[in-house]
PDB file of N, CA and C in Angstrom:
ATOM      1  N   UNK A   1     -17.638 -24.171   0.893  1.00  0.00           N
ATOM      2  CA  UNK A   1     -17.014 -24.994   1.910  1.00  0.00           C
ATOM      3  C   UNK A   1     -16.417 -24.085   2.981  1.00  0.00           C
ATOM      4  N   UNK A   2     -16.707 -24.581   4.028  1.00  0.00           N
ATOM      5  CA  UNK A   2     -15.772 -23.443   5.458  1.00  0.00           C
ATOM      6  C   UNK A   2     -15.716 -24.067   5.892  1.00  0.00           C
ATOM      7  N   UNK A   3     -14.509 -23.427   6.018  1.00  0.00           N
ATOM      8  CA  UNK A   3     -13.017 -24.416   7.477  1.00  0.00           C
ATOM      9  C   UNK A   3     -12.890 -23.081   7.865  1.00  0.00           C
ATOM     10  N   UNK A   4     -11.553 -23.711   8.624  1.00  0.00           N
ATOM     11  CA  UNK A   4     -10.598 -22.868   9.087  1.00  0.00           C
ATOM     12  C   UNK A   4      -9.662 -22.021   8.559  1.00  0.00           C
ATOM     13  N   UNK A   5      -9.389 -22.198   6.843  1.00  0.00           N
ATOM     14  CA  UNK A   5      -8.741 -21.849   6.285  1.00  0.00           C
ATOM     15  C   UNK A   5      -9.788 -20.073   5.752  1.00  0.00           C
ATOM     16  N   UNK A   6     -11.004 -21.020   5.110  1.00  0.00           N
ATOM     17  CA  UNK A   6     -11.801 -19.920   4.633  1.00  0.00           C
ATOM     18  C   UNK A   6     -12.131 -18.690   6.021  1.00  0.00           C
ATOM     19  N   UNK A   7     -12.237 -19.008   7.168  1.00  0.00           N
ATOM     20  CA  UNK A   7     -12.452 -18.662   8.202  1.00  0.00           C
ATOM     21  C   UNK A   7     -11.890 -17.076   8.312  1.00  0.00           C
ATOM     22  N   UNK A   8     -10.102 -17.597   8.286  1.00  0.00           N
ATOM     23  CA  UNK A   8      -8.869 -17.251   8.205  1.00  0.00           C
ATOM     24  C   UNK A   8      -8.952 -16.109   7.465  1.00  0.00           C
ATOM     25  N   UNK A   9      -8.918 -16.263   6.099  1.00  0.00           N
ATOM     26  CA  UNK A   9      -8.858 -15.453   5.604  1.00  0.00           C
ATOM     27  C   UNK A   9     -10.072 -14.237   5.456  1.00  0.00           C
ATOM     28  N   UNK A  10     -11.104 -14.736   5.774  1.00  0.00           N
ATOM     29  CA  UNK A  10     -12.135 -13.879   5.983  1.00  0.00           C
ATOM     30  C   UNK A  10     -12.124 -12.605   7.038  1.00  0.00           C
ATOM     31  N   UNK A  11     -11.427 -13.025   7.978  1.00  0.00           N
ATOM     32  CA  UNK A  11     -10.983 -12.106   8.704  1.00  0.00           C
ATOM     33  C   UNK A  11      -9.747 -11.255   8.446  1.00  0.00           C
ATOM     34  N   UNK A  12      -8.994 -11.858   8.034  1.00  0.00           N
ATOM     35  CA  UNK A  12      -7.858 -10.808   7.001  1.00  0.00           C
ATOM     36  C   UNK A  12      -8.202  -9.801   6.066  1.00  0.00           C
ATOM     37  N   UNK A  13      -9.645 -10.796   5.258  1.00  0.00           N
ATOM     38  CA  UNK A  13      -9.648  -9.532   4.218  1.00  0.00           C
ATOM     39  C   UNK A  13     -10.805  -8.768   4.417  1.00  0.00           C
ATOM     40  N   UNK A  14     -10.763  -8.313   6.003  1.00  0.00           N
ATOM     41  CA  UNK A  14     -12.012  -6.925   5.857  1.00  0.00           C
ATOM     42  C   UNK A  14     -11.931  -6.087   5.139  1.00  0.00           C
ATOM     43  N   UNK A  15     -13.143  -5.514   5.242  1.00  0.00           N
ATOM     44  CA  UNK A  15     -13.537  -4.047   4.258  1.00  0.00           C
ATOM     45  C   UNK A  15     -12.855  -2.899   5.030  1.00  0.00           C
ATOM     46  N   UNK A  16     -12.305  -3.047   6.113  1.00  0.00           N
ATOM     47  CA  UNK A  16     -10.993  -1.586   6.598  1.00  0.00           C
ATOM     48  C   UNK A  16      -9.607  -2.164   5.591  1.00  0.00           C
ATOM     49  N   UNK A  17      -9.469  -3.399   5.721  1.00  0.00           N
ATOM     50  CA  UNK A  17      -8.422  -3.652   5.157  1.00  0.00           C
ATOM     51  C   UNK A  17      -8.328  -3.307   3.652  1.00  0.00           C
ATOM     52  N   UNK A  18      -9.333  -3.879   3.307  1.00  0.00           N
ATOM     53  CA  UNK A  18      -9.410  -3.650   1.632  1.00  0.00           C
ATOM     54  C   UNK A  18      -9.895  -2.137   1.194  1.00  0.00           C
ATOM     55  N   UNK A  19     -10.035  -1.348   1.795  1.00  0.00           N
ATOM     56  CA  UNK A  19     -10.615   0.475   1.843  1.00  0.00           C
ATOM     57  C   UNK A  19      -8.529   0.780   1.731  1.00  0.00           C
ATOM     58  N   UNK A  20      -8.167   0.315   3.024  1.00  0.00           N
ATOM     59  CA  UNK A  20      -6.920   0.441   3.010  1.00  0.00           C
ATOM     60  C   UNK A  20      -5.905   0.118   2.115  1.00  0.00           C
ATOM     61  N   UNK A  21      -5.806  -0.705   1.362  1.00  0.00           N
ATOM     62  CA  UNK A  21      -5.251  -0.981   0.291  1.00  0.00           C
ATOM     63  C   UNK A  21      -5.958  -0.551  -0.761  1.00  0.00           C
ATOM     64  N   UNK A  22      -6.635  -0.179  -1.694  1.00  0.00           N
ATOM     65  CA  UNK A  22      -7.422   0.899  -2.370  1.00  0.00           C
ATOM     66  C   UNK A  22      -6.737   2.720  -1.908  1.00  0.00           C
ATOM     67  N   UNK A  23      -6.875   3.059  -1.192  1.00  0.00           N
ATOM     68  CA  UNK A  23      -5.917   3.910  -0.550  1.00  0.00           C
ATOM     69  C   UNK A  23      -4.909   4.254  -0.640  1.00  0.00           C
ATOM     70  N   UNK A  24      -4.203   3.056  -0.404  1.00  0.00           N
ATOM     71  CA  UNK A  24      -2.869   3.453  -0.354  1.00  0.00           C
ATOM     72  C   UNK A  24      -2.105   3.404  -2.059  1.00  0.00           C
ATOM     73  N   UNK A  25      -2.978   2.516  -2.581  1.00  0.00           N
ATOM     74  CA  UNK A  25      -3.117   2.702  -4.166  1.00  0.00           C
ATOM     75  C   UNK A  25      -2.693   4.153  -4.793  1.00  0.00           C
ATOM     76  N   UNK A  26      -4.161   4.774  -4.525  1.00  0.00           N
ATOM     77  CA  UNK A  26      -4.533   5.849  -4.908  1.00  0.00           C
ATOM     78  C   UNK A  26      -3.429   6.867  -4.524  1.00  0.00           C
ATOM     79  N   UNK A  27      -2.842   7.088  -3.058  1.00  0.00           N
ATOM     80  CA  UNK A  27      -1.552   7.917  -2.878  1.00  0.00           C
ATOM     81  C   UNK A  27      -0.557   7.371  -3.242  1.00  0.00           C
ATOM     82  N   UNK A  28       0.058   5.930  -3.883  1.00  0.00           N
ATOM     83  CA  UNK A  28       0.743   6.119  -4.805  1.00  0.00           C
ATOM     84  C   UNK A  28       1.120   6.114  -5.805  1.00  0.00           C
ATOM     85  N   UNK A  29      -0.016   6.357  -6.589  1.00  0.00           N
ATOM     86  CA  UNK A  29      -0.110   6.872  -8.235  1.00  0.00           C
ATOM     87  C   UNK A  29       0.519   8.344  -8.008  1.00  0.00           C
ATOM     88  N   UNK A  30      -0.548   9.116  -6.936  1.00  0.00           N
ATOM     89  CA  UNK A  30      -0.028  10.138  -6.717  1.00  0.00           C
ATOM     90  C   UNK A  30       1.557  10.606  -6.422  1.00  0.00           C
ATOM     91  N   UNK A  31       2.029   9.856  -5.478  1.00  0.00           N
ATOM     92  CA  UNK A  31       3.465   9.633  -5.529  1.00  0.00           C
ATOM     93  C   UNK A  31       4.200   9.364  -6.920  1.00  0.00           C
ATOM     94  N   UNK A  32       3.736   8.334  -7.231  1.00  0.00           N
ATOM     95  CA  UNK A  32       4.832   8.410  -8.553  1.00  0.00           C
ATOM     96  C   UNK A  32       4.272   9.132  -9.716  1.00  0.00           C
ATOM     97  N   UNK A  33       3.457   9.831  -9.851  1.00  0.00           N
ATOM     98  CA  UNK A  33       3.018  10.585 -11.092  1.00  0.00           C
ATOM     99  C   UNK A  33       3.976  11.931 -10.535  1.00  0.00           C
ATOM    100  N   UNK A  34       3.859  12.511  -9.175  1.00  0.00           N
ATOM    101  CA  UNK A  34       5.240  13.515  -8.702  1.00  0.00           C
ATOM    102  C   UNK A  34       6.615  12.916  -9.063  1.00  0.00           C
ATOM    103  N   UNK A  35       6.985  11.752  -8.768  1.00  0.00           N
ATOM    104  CA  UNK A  35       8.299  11.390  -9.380  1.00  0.00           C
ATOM    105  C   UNK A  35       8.339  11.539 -11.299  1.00  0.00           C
ATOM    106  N   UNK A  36       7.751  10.892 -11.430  1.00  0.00           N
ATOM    107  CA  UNK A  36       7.407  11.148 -12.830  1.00  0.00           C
ATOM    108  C   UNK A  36       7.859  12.626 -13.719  1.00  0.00           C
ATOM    109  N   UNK A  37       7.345  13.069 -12.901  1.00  0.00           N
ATOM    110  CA  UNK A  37       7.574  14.915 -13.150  1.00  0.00           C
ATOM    111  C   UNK A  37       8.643  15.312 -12.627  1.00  0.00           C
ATOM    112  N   UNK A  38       9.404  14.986 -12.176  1.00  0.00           N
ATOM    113  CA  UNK A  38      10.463  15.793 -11.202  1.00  0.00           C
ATOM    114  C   UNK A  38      10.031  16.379 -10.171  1.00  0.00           C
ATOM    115  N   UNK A  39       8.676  16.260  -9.465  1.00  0.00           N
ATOM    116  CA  UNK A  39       8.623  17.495  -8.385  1.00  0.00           C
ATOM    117  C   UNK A  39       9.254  16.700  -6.931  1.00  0.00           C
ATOM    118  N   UNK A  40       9.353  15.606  -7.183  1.00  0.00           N
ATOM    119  CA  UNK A  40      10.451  15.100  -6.182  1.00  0.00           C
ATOM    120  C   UNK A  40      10.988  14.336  -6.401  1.00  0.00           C
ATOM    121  N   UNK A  41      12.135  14.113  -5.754  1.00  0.00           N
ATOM    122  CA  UNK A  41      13.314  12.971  -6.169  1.00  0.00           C
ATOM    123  C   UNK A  41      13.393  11.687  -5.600  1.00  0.00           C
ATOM    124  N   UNK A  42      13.834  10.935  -5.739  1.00  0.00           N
ATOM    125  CA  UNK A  42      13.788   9.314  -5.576  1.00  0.00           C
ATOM    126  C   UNK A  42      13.785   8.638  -4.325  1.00  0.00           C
ATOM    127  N   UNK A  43      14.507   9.742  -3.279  1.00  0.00           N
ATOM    128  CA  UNK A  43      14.459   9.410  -1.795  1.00  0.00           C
ATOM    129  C   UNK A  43      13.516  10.120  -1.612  1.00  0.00           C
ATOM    130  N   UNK A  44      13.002  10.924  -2.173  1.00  0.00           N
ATOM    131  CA  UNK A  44      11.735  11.934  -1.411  1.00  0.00           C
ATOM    132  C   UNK A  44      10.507  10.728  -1.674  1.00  0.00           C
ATOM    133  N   UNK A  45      10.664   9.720  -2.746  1.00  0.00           N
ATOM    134  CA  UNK A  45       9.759   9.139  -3.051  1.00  0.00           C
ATOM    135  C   UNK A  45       9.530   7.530  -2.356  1.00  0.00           C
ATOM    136  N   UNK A  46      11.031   7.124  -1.516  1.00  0.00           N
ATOM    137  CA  UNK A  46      10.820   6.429  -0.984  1.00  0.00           C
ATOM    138  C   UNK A  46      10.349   6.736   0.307  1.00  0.00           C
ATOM    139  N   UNK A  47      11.007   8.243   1.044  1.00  0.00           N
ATOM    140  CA  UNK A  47      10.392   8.370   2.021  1.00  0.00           C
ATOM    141  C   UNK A  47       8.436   8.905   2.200  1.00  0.00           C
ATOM    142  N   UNK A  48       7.880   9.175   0.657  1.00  0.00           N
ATOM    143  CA  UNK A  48       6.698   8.852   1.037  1.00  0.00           C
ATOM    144  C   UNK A  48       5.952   7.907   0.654  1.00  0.00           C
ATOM    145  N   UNK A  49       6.662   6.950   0.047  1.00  0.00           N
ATOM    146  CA  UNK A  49       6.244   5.578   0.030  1.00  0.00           C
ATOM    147  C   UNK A  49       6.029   4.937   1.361  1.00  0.00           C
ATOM    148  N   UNK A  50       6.992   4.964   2.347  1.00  0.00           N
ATOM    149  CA  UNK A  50       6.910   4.604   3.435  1.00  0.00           C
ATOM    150  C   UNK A  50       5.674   5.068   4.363  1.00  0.00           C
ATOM    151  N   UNK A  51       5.852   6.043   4.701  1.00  0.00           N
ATOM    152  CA  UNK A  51       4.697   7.250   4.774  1.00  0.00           C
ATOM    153  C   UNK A  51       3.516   6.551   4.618  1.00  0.00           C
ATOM    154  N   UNK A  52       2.982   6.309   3.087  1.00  0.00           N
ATOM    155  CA  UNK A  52       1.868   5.505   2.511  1.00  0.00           C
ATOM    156  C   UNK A  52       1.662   4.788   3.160  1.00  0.00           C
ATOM    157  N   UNK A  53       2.853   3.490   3.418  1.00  0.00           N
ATOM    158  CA  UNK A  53       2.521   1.982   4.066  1.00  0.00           C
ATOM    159  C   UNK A  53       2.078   2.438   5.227  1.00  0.00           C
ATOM    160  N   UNK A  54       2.886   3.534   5.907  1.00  0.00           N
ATOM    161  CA  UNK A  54       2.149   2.982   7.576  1.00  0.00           C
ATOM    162  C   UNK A  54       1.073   3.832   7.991  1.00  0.00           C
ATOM    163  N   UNK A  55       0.776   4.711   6.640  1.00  0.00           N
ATOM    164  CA  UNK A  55      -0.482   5.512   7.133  1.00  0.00           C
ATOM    165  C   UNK A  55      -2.384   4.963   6.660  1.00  0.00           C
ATOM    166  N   UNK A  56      -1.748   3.988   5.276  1.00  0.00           N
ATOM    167  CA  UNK A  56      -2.799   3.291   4.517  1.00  0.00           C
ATOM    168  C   UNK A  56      -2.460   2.163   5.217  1.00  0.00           C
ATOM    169  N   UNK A  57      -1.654   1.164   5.705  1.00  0.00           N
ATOM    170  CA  UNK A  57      -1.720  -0.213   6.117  1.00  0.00           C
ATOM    171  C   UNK A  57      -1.884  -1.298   4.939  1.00  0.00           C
ATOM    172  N   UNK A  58      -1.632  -0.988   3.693  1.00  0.00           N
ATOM    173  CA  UNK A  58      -1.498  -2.348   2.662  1.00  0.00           C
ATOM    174  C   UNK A  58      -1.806  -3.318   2.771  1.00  0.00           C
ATOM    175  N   UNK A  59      -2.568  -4.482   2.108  1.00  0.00           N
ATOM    176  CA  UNK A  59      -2.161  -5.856   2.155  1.00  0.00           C
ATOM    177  C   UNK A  59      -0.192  -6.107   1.915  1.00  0.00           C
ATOM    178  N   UNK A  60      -0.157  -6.989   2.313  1.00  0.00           N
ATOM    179  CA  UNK A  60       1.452  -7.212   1.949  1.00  0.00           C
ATOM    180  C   UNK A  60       2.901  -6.133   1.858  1.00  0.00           C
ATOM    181  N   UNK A  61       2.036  -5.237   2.646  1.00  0.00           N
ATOM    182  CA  UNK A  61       3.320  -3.805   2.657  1.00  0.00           C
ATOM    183  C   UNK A  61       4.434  -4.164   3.027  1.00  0.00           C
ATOM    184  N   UNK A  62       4.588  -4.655   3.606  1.00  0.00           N
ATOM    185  CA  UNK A  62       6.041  -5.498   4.311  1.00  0.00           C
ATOM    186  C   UNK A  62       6.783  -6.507   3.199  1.00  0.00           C
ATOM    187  N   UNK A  63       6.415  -6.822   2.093  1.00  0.00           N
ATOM    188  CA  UNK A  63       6.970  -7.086   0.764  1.00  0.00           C
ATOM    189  C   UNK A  63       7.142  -6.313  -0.353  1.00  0.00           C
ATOM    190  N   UNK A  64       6.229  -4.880  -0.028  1.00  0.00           N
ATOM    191  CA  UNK A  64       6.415  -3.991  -0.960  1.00  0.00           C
ATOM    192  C   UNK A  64       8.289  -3.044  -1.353  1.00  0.00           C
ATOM    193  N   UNK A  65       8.151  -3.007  -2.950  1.00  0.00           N
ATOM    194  CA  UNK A  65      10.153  -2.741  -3.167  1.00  0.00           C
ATOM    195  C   UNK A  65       9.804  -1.581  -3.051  1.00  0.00           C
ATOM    196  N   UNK A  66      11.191  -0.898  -2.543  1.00  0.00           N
ATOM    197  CA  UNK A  66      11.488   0.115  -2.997  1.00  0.00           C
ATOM    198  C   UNK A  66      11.901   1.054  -4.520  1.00  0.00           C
ATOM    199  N   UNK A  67      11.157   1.822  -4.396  1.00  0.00           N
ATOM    200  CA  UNK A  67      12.098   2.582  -6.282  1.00  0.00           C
ATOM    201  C   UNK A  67      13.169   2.859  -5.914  1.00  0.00           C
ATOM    202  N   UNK A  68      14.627   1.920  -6.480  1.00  0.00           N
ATOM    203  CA  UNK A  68      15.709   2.194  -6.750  1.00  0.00           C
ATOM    204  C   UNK A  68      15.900   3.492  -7.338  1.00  0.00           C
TER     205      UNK A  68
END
């Protein structure tokens, strides 16, 4: 069935978008497998969390928490 709805979202969920979220995945396993270890500390980990979001572009990054 296509509407406007299916339409909608079809264009939201391109393959840059979804490469991009896959991505940003992947750097932050990497991120927190370094927290994990100590090789950086908890603000080092939010500030490259952040980093992540605006360099990968996420689905839903703008709801993503911070590690307390």
């Amino acid at each position: 069935m296509t509407n406007k709805t299916t339409s909608a979202r079809s264009k939201y969920f391109t393959q840059e978008r979804i490469n991009g979220d896959i991505d940003y995945h992947k750097a932050q396993q990497l991120t927190k497998r370094m927290l994990d270890t100590g090789i950086i500390s908890v603000d080092e980990f939010n500030k490259l969390s952040a980093i992540n979001r605006k360099t990968f572009s996420p689905l839903f990054a703008e709801i993503m928490p911070k590690k307390p």
